[in-house]
PDB file of N, CA and C in Angstrom:
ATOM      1  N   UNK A   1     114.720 120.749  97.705  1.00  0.00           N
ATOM      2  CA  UNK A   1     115.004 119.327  97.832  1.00  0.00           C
ATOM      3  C   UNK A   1     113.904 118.680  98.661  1.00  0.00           C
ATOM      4  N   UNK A   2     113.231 117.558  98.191  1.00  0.00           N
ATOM      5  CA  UNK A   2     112.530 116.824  99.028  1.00  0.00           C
ATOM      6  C   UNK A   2     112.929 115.771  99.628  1.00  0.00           C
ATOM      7  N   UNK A   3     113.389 115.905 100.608  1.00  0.00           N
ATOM      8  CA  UNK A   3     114.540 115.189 101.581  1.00  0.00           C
ATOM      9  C   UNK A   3     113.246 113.883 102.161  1.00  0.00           C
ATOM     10  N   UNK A   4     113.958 112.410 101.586  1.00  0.00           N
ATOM     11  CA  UNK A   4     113.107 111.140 102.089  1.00  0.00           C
ATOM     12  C   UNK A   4     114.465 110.550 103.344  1.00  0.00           C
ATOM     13  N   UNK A   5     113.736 109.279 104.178  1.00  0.00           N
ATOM     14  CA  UNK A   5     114.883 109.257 105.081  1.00  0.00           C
ATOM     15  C   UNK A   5     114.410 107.468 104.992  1.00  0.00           C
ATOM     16  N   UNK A   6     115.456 106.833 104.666  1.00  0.00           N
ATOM     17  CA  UNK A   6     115.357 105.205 103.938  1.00  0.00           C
ATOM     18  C   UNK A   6     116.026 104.993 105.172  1.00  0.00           C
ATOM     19  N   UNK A   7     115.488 103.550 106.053  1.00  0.00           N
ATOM     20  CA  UNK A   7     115.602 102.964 107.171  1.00  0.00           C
ATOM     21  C   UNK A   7     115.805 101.134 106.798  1.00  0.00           C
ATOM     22  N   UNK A   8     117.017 100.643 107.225  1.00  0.00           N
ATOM     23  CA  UNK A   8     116.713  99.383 106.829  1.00  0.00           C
ATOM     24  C   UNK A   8     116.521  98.708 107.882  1.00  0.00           C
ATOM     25  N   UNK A   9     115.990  97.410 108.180  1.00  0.00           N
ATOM     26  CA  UNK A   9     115.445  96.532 108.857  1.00  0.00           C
ATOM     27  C   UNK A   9     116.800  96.687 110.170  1.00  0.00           C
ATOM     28  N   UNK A  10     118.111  96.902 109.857  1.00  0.00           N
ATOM     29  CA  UNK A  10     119.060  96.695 110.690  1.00  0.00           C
ATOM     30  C   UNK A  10     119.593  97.744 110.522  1.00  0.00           C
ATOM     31  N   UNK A  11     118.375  98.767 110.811  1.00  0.00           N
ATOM     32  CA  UNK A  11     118.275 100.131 111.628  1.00  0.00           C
ATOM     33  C   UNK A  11     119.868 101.466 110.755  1.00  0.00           C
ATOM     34  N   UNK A  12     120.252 100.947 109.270  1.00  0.00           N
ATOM     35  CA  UNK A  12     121.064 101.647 108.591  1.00  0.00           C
ATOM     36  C   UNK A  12     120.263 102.408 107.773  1.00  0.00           C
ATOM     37  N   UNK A  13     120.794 103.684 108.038  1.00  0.00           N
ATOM     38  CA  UNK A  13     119.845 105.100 107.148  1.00  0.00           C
ATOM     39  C   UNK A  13     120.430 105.517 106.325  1.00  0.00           C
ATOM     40  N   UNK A  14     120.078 106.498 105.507  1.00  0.00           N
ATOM     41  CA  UNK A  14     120.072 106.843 104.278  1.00  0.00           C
ATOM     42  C   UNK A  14     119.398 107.947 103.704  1.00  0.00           C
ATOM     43  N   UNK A  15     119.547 109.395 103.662  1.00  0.00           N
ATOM     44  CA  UNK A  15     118.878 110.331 103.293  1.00  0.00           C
ATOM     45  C   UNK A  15     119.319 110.615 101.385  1.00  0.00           C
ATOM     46  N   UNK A  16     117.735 111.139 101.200  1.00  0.00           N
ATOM     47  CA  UNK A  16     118.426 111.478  99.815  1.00  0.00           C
ATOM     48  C   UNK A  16     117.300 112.292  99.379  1.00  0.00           C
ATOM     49  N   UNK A  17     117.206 112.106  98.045  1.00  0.00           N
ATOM     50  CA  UNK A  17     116.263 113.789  97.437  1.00  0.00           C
ATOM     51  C   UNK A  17     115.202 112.892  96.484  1.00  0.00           C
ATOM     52  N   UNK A  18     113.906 112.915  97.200  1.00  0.00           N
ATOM     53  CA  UNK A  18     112.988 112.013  95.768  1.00  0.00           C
ATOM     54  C   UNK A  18     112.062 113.229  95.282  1.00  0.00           C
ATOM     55  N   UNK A  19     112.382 114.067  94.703  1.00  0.00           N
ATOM     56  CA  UNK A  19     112.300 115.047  93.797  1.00  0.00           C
ATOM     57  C   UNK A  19     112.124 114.903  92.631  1.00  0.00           C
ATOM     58  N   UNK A  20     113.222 113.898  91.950  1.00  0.00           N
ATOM     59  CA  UNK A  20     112.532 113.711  90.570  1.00  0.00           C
ATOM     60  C   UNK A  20     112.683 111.934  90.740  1.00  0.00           C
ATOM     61  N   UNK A  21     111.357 111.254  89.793  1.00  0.00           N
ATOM     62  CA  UNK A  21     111.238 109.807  89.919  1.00  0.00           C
ATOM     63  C   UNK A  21     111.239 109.143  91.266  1.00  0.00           C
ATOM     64  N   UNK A  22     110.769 109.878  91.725  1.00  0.00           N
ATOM     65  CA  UNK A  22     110.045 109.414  93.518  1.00  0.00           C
ATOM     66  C   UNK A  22     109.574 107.992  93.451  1.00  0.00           C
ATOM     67  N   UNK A  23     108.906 107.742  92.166  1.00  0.00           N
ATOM     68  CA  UNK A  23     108.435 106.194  92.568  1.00  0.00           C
ATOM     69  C   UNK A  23     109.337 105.080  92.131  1.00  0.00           C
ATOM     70  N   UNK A  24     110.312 105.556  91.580  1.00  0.00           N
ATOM     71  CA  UNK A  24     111.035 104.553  91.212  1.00  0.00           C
ATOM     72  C   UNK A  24     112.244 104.340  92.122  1.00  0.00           C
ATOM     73  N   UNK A  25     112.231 105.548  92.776  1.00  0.00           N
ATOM     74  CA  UNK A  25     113.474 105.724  93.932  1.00  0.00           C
ATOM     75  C   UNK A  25     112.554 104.957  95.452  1.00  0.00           C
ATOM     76  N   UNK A  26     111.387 105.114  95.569  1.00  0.00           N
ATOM     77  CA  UNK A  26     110.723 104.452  96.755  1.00  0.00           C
ATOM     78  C   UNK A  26     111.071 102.852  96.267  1.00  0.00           C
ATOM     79  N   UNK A  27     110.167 102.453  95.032  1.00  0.00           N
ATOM     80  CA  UNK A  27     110.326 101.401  94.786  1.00  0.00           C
ATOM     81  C   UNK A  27     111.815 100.017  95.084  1.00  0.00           C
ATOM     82  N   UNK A  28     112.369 101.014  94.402  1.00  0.00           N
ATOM     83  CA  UNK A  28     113.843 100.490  94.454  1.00  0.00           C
ATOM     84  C   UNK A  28     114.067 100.700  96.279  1.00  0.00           C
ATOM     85  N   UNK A  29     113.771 101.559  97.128  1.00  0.00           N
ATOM     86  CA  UNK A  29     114.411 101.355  98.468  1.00  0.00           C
ATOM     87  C   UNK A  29     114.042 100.492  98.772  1.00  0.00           C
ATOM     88  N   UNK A  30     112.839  99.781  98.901  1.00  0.00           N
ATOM     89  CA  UNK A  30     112.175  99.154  99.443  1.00  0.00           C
ATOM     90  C   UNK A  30     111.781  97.695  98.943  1.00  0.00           C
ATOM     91  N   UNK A  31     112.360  97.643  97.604  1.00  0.00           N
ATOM     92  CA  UNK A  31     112.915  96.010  96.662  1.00  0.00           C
ATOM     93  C   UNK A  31     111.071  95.789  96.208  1.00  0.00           C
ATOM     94  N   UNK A  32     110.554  96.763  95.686  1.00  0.00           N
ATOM     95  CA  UNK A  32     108.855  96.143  95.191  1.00  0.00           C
ATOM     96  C   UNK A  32     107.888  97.482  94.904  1.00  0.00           C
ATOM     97  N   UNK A  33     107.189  96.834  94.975  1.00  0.00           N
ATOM     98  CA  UNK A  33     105.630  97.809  95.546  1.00  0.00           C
ATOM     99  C   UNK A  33     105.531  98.499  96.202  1.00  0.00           C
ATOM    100  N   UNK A  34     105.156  99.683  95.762  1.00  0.00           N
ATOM    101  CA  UNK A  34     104.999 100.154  97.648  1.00  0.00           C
ATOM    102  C   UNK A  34     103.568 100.514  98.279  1.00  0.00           C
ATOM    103  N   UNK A  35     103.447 100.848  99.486  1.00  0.00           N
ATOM    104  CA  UNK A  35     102.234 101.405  99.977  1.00  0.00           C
ATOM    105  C   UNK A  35     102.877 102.316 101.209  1.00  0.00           C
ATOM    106  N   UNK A  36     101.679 103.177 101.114  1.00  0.00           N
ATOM    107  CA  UNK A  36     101.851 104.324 101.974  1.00  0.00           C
ATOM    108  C   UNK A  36     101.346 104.135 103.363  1.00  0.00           C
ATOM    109  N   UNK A  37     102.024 104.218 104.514  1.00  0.00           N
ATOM    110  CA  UNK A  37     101.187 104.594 105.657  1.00  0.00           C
ATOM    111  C   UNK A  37     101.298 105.636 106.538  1.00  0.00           C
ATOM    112  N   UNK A  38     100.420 106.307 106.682  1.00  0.00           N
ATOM    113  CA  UNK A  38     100.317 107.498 106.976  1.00  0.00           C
ATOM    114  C   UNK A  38     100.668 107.745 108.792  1.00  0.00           C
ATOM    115  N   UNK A  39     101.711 108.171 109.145  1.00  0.00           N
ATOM    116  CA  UNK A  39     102.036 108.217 110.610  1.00  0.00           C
ATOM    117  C   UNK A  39     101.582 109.364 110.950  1.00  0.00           C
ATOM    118  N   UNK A  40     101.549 110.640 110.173  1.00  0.00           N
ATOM    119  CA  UNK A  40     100.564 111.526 110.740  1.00  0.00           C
ATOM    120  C   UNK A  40     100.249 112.830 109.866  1.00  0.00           C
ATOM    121  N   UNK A  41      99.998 113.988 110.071  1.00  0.00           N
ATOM    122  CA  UNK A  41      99.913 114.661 108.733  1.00  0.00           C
ATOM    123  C   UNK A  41     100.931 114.941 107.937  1.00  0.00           C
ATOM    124  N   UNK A  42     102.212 114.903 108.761  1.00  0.00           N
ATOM    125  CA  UNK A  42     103.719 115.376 107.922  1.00  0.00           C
ATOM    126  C   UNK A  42     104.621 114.239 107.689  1.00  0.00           C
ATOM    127  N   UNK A  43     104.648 112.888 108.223  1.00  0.00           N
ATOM    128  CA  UNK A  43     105.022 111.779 107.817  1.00  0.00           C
ATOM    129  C   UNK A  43     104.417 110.670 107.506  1.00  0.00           C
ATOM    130  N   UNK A  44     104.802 110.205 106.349  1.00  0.00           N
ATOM    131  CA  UNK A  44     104.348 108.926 105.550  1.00  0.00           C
ATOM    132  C   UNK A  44     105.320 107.984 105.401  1.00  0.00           C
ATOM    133  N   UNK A  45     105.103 106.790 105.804  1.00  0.00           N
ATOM    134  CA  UNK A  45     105.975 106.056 105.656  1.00  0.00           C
ATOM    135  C   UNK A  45     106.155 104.558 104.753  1.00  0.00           C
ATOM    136  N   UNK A  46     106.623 104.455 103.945  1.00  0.00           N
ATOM    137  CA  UNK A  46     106.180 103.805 102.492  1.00  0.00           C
ATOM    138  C   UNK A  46     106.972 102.671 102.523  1.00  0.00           C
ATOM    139  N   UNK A  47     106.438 101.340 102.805  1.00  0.00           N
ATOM    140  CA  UNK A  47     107.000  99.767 102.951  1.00  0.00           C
ATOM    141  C   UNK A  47     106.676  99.234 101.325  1.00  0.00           C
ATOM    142  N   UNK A  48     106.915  97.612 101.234  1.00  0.00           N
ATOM    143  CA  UNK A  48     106.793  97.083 100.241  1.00  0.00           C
ATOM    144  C   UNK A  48     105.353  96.637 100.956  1.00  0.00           C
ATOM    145  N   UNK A  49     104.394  96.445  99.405  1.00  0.00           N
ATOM    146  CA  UNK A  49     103.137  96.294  99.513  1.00  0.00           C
ATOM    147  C   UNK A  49     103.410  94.283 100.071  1.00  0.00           C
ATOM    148  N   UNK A  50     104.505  93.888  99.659  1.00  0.00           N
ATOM    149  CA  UNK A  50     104.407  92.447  99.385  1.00  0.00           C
ATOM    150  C   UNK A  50     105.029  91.799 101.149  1.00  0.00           C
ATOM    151  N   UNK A  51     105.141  92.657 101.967  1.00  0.00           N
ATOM    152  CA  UNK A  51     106.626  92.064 102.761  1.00  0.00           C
ATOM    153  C   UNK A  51     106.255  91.363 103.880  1.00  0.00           C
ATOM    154  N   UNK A  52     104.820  91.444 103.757  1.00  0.00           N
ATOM    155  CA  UNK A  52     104.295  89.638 104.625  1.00  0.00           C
ATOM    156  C   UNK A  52     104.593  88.497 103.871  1.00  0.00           C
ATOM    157  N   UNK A  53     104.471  88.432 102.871  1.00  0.00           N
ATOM    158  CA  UNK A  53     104.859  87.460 101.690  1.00  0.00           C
ATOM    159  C   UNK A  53     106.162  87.436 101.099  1.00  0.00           C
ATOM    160  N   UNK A  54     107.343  87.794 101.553  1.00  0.00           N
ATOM    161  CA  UNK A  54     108.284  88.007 101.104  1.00  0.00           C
ATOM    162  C   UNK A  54     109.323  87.172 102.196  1.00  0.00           C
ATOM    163  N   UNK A  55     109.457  86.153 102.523  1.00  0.00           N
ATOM    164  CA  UNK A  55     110.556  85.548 103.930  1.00  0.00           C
ATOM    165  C   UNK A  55     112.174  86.403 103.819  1.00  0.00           C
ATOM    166  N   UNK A  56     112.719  86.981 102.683  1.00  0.00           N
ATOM    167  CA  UNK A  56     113.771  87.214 102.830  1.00  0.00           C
ATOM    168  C   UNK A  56     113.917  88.485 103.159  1.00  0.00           C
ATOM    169  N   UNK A  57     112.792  89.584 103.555  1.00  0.00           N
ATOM    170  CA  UNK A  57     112.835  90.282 104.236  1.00  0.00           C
ATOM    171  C   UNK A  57     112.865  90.478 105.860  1.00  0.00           C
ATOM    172  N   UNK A  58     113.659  90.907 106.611  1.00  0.00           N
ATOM    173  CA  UNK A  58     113.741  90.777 107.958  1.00  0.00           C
ATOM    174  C   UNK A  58     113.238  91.753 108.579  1.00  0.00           C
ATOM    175  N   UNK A  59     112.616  91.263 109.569  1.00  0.00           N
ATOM    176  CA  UNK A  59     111.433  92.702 110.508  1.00  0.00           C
ATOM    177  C   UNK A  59     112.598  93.637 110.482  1.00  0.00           C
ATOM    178  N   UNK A  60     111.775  94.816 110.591  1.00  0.00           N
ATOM    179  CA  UNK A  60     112.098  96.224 110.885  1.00  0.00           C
ATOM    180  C   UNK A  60     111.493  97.120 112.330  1.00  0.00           C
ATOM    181  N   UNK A  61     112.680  97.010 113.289  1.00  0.00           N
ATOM    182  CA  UNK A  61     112.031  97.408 114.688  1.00  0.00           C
ATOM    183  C   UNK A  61     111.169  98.730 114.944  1.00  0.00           C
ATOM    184  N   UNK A  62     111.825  99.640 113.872  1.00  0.00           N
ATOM    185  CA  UNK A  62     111.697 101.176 114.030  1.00  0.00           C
ATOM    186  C   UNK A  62     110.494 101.091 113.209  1.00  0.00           C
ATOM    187  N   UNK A  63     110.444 100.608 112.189  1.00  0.00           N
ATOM    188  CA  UNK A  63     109.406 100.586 111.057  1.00  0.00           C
ATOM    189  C   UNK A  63     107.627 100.000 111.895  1.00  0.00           C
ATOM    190  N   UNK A  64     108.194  98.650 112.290  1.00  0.00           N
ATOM    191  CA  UNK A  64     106.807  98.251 113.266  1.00  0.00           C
ATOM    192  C   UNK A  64     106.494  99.388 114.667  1.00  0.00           C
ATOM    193  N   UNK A  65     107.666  99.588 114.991  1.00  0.00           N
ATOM    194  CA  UNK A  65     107.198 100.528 116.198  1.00  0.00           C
ATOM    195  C   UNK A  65     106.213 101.859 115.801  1.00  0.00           C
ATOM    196  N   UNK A  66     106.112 102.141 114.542  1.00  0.00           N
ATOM    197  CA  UNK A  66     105.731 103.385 114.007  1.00  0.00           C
ATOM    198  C   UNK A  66     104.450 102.964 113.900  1.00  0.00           C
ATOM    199  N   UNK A  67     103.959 101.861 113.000  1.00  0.00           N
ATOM    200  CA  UNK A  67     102.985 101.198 112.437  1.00  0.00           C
ATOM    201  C   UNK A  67     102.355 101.049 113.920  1.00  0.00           C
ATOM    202  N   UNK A  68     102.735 100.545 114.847  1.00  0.00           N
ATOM    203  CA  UNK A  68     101.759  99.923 116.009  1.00  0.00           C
ATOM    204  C   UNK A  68     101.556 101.410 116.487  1.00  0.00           C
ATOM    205  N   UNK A  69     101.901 102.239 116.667  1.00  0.00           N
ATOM    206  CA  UNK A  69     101.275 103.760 117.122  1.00  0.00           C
ATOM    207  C   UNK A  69     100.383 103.984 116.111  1.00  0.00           C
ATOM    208  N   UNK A  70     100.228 103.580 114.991  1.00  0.00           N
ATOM    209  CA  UNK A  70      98.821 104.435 114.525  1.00  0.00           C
ATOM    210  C   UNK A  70      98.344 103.158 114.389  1.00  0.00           C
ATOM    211  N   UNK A  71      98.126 102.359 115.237  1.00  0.00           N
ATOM    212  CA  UNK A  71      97.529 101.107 114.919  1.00  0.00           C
ATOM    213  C   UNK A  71      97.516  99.589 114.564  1.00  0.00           C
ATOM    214  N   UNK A  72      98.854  99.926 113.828  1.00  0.00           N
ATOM    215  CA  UNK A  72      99.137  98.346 113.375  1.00  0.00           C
ATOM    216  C   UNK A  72      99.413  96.842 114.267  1.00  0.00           C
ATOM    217  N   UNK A  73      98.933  96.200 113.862  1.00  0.00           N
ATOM    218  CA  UNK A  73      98.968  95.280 114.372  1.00  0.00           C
ATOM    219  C   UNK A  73     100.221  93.752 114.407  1.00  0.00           C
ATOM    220  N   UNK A  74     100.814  94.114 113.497  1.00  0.00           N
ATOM    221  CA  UNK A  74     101.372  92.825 113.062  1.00  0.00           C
ATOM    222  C   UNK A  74     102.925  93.822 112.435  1.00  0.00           C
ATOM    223  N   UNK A  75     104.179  92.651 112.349  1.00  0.00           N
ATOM    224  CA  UNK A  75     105.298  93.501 112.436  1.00  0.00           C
ATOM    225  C   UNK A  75     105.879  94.064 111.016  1.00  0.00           C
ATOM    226  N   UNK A  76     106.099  94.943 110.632  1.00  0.00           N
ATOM    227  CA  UNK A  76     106.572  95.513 109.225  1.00  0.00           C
ATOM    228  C   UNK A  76     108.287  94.950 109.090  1.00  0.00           C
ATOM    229  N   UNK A  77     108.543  94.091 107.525  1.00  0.00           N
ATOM    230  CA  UNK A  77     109.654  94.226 107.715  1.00  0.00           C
ATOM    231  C   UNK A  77     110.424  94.758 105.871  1.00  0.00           C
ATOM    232  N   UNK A  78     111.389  94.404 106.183  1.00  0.00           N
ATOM    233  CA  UNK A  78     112.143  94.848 105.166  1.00  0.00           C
ATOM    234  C   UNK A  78     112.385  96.684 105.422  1.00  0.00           C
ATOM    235  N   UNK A  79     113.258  97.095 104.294  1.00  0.00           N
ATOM    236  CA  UNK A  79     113.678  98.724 104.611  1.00  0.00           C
ATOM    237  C   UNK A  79     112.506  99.077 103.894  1.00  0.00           C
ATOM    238  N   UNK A  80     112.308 100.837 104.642  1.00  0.00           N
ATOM    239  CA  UNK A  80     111.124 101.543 104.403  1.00  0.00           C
ATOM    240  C   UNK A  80     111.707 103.456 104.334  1.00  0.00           C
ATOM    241  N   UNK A  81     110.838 103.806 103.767  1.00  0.00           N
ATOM    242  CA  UNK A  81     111.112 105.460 103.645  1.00  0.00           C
ATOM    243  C   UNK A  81     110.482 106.326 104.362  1.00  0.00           C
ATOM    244  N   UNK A  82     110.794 107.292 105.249  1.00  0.00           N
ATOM    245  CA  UNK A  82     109.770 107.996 105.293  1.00  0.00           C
ATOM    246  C   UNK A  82     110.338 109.359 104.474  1.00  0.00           C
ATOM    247  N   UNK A  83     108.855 109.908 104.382  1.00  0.00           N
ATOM    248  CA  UNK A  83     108.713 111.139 103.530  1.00  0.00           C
ATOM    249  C   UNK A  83     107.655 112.113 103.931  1.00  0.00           C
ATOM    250  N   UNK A  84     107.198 112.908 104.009  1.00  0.00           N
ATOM    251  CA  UNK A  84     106.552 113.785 104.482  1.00  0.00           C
ATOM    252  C   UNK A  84     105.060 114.076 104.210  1.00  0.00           C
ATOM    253  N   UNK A  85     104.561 114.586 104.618  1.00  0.00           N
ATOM    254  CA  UNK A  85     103.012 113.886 104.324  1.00  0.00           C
ATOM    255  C   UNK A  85     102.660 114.347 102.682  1.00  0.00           C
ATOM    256  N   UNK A  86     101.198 114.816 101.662  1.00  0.00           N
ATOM    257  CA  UNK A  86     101.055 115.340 100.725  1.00  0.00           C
ATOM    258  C   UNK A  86     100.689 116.551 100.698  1.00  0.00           C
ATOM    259  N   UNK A  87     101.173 117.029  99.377  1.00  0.00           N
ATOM    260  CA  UNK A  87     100.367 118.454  99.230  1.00  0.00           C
ATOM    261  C   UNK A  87      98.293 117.997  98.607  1.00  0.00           C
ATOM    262  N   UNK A  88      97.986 118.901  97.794  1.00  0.00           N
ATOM    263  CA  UNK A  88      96.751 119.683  98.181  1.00  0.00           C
ATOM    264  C   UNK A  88      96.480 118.584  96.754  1.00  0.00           C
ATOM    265  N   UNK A  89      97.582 117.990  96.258  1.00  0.00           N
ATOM    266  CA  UNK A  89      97.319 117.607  94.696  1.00  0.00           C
ATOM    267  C   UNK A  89      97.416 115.815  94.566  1.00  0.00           C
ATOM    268  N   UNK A  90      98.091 115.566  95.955  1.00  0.00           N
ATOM    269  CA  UNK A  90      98.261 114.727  96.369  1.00  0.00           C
ATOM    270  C   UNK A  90     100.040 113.958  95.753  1.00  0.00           C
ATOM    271  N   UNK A  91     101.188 115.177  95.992  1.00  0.00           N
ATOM    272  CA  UNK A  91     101.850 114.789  95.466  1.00  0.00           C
ATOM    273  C   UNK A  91     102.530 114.509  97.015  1.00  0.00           C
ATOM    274  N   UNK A  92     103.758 113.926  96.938  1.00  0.00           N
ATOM    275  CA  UNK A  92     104.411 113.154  98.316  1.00  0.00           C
ATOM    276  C   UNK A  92     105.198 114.496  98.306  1.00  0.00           C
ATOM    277  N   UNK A  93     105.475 115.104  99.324  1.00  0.00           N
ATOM    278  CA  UNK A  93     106.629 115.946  99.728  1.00  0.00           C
ATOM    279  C   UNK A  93     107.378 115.526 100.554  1.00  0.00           C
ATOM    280  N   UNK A  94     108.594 116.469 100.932  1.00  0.00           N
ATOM    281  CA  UNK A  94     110.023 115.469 101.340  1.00  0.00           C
ATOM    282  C   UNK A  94     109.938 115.942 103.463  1.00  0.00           C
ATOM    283  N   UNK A  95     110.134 115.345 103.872  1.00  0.00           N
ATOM    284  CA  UNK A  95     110.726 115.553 105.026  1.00  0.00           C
ATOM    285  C   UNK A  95     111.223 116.868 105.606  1.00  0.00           C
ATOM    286  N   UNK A  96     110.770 117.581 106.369  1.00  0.00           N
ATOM    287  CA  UNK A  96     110.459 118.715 107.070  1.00  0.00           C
ATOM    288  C   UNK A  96     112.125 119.028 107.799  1.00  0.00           C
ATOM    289  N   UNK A  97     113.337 119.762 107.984  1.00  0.00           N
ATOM    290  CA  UNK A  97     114.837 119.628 108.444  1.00  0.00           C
ATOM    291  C   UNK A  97     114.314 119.040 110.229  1.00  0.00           C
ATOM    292  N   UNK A  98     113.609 119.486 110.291  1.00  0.00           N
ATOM    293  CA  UNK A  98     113.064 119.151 112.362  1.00  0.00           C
ATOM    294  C   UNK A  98     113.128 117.655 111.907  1.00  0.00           C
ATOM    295  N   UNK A  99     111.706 116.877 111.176  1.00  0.00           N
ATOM    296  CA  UNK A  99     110.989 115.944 111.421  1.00  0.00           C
ATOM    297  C   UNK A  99     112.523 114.723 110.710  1.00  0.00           C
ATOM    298  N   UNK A 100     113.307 115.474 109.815  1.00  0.00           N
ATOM    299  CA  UNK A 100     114.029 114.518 109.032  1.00  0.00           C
ATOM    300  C   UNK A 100     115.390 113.939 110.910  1.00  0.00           C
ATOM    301  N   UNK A 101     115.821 115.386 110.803  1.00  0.00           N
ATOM    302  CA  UNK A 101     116.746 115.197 112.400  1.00  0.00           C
ATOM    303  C   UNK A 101     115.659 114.095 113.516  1.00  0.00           C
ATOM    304  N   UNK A 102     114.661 114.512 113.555  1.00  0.00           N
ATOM    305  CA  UNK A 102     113.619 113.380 115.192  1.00  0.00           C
ATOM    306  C   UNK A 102     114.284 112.072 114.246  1.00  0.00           C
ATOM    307  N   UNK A 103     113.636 111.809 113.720  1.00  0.00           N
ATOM    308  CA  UNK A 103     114.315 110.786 112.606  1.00  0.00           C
ATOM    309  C   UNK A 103     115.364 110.168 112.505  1.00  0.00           C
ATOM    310  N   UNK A 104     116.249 110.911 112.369  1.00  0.00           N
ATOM    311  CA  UNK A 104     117.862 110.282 112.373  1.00  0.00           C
ATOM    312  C   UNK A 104     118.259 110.057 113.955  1.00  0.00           C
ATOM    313  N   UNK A 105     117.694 111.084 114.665  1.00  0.00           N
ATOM    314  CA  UNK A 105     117.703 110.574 116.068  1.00  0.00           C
ATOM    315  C   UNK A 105     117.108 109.339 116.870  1.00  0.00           C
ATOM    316  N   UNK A 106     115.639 108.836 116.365  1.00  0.00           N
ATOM    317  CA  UNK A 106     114.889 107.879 116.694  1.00  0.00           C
ATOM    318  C   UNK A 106     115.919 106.328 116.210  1.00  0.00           C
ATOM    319  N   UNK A 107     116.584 106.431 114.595  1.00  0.00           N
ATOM    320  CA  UNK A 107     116.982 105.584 114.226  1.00  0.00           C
ATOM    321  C   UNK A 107     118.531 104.950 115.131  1.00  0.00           C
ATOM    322  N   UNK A 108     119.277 106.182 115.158  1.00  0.00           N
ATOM    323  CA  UNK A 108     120.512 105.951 115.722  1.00  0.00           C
ATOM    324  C   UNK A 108     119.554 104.837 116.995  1.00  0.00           C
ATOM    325  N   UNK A 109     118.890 105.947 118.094  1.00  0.00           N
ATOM    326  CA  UNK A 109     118.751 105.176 119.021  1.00  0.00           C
ATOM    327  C   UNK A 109     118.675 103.490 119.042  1.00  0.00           C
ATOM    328  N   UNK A 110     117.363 102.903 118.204  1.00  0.00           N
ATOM    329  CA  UNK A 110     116.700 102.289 118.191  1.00  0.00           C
ATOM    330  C   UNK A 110     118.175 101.368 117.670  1.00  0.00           C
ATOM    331  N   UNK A 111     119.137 101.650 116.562  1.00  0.00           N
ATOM    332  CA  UNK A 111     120.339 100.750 116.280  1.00  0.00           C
ATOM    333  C   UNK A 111     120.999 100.086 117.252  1.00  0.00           C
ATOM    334  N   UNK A 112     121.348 101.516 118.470  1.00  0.00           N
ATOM    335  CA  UNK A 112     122.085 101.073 120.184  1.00  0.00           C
ATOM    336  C   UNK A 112     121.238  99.917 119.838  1.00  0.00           C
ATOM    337  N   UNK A 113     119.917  99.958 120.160  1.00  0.00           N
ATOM    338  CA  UNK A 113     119.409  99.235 121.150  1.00  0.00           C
ATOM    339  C   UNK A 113     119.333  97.491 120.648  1.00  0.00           C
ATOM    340  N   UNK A 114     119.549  97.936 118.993  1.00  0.00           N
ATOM    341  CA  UNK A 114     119.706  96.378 118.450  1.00  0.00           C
ATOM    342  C   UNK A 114     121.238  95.901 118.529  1.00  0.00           C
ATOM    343  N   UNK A 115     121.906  96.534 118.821  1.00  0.00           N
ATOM    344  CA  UNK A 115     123.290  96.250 118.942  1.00  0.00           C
ATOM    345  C   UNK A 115     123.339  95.506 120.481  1.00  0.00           C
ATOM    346  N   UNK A 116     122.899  96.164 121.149  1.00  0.00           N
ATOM    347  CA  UNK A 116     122.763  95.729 122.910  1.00  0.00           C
ATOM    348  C   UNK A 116     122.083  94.580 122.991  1.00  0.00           C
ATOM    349  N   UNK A 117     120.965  94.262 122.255  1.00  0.00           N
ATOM    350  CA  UNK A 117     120.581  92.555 122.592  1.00  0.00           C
ATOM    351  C   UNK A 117     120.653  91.599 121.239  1.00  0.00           C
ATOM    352  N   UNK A 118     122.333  92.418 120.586  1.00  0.00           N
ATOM    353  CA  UNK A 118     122.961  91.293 119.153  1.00  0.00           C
ATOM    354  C   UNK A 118     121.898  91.114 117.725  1.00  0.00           C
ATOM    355  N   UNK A 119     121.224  91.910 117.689  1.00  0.00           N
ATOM    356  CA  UNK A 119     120.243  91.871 116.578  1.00  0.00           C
ATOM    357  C   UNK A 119     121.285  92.209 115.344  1.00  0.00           C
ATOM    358  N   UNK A 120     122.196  93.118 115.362  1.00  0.00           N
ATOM    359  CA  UNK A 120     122.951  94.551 114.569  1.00  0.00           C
ATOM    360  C   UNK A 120     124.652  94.018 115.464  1.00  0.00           C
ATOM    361  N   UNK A 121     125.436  94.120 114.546  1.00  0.00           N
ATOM    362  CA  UNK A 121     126.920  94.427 115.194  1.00  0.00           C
ATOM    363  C   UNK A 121     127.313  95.668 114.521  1.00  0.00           C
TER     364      UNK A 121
END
C-alpha cells in the first residue's frame, strides 16, 4: 500500500492508498492541478498548482508551515497530500508507517492549536 496523508486547510486528515490512479486521487484531494513540493527526500507534498488564484480556498497552517522550512515564502492554501518522496523512475511512493504517524501527530497538534485561537471548532 502506498499510504498518502490528505490535510485540509482546517487541519482534517485523511489517509488512504494512491497505488492505483495516484493522479487522479491527488487531483481530486486537492480540487485541480497539482504540483509537487519537495519537503525532503521521503516527503512530498502536492498542493493545487492554481491556489494563489483560487479565493475560495482557505490558507492551510500546517501546509505553509512546511513550505516556509524549505523556503517558501508566501502562504499555501487549500487541502494538500503528502506522499513520500520518488523512486529511481520517478514514480511517487506512499508514506513511510514512522513519517505517515510524525504526520498525523504534527496535524492533530497544529488542529489544538487552531481550535485555541477559533480558526477550527
Amino acid at each position: 500500500m502506498n499510504k498518502a496523508l490528505e490535510v485540509s486547510s482546517k487541519g482534517e486528515v485523511r489517509e488512504y492508498d494512491i497505488t492505483e490512479g495516484s493522479l487522479e486521487k491527488l487531483q481530486s484531494s486537492v480540487d485541480g492541478l497539482i504540483e509537487a513540493i519537495a519537503i525532503n527526500d521521503v516527503i512530498t507534498m502536492w498542493v493545487n498548482e492554481e491556489f494563489l488564484f483560487k479565493a475560495e480556498l482557505d490558507p492551510n497552517p500546517m501546509a505553509t508551515a512546511f513550505f516556509e522550512s524549505v523556503g517558501g515564502t508566501y502562504p499555501i492554501h487549500g487541502t494538500v497530500v503528502f506522499t513520500g518522496g520518488f523512486d529511481e523512475e520517478g514514480a511517487t511512493l506512499g508514506l513511510s508507517n514512522t513519517d505517515l504517524d510524525k504526520l498525523q501527530r504534527i496535524s492533530e497538534s497544529m488542529r489544538e492549536s487552531m481550535k485555541q485561537f477559533g480558526y477550527v471548532s
